[in-house]
C-alpha atoms as a PDB file:
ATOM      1  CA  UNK A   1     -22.625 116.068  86.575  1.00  0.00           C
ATOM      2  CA  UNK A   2     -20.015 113.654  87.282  1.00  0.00           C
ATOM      3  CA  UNK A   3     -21.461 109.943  87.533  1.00  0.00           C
ATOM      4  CA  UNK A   4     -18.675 108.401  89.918  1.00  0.00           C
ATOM      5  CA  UNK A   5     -18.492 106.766  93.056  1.00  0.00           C
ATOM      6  CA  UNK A   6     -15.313 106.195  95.003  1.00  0.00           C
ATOM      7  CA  UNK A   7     -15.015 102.876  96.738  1.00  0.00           C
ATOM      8  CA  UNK A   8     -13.511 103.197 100.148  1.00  0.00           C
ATOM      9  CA  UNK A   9     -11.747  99.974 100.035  1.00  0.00           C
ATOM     10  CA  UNK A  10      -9.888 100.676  96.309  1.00  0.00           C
ATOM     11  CA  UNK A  11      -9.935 104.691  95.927  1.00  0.00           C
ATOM     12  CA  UNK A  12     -10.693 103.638  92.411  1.00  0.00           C
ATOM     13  CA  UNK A  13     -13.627 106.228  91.492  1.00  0.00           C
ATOM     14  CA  UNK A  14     -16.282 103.918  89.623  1.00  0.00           C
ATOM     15  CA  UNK A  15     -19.800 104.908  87.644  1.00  0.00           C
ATOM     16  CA  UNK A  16     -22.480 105.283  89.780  1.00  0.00           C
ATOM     17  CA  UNK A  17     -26.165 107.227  89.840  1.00  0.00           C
ATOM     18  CA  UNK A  18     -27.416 109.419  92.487  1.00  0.00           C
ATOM     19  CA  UNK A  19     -30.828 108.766  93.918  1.00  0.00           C
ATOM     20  CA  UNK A  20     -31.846 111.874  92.483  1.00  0.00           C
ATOM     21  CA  UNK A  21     -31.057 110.551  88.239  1.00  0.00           C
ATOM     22  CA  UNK A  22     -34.129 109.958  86.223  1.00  0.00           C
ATOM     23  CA  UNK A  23     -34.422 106.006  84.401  1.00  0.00           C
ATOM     24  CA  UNK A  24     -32.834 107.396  81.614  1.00  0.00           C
ATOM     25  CA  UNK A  25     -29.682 108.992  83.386  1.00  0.00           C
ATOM     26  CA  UNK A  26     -29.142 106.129  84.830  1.00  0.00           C
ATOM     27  CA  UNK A  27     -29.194 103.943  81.895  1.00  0.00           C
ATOM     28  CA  UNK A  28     -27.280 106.007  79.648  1.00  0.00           C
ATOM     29  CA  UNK A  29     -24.059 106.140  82.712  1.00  0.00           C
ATOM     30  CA  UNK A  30     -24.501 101.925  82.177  1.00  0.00           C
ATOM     31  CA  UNK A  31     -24.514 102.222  78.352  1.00  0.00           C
ATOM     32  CA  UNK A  32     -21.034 104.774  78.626  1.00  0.00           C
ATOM     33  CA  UNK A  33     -19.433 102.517  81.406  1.00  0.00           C
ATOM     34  CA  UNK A  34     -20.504  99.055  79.501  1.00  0.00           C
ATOM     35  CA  UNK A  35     -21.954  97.816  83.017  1.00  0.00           C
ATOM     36  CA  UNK A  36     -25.401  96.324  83.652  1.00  0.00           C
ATOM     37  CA  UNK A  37     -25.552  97.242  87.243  1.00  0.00           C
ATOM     38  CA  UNK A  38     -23.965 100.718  89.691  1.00  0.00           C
ATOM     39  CA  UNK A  39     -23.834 101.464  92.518  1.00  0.00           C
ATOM     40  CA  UNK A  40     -26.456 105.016  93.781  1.00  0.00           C
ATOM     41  CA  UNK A  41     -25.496 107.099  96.106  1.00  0.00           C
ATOM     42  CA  UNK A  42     -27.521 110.253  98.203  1.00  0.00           C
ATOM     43  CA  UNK A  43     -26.317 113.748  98.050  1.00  0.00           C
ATOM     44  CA  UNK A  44     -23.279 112.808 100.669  1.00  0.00           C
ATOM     45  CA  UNK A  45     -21.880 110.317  98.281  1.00  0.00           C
ATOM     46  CA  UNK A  46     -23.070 107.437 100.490  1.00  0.00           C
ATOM     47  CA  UNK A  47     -23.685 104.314  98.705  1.00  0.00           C
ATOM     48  CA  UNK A  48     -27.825 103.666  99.294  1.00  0.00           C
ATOM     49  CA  UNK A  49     -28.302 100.787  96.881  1.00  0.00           C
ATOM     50  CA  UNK A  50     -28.085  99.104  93.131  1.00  0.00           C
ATOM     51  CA  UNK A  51     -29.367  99.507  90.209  1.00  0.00           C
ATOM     52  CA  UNK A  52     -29.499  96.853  87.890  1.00  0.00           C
ATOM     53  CA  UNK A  53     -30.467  96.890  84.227  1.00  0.00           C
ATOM     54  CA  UNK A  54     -33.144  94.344  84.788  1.00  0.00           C
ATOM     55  CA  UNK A  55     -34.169  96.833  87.656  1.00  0.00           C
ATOM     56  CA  UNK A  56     -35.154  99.135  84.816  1.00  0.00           C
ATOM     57  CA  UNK A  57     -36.437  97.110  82.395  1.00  0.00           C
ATOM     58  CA  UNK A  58     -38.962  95.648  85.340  1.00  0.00           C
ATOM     59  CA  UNK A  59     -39.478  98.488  87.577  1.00  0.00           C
ATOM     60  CA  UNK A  60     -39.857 101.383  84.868  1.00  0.00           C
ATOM     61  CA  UNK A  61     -40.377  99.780  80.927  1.00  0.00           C
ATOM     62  CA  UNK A  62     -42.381  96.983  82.531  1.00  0.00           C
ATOM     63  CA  UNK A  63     -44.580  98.831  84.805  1.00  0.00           C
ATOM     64  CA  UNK A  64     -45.526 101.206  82.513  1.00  0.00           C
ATOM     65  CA  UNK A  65     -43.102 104.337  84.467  1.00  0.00           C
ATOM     66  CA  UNK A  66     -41.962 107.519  82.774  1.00  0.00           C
ATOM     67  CA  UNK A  67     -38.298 107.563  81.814  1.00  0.00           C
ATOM     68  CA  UNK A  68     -38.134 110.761  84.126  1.00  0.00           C
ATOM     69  CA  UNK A  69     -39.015 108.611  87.300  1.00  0.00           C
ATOM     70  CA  UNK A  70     -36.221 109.197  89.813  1.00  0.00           C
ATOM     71  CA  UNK A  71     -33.966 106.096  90.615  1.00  0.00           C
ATOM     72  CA  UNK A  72     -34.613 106.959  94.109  1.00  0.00           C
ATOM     73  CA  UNK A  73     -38.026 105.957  94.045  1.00  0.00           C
ATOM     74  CA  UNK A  74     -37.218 102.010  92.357  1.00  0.00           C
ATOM     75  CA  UNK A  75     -33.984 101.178  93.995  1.00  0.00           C
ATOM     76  CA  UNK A  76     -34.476  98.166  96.785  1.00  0.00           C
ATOM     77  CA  UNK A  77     -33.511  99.791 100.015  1.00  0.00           C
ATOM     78  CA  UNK A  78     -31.977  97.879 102.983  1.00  0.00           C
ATOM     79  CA  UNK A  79     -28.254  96.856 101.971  1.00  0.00           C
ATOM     80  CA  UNK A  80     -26.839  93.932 103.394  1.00  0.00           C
ATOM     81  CA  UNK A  81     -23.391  93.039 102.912  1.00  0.00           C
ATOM     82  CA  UNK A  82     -20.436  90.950 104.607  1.00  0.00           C
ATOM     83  CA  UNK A  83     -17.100  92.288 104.707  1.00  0.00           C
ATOM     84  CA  UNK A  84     -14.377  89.555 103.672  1.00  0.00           C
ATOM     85  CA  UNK A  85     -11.123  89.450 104.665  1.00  0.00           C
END
């Protein structure tokens, strides 16, 4: 499975999780890419949210959550952004 996400404004295809990678899937694409945070995406390749590393180590290691647990089910929900120009 192919852990990139294309940004609309660069084309440049980045790493990113779907909503449907486990914890560990998820950490492992941040430990290839070097990043501590990507973007997740749904099954239509729209961006739905961040993960962060600290997400993880909170959310799953310190709440006691199986590695297995679906990013889906941690990720804060309700975007907000600003476009600049």
């Amino acid at each position: 499975m192919q852990h990139q996400y294309n940004d609309d404004a660069t084309n440049d295809p980045g790493p990113a999780c779907w909503e449907s990678d486990s914890a560990r899937e998820c950490a492992e694409v941040m430990q290839k890419y070097r990043v501590s945070s990507v973007p997740v995406v749904d099954a239509h390749n729209r961006l739905v949210g961040v993960i962060t590393d600290r997400d993880l180590a909170l959310r799953i290691v310190a709440a006691g959550r199986a590695a297995s647990t679906r990013i889906g089910e941690i990720i804060p929900r309700g975007i907000k952004y600003r476009s600049v120009v």
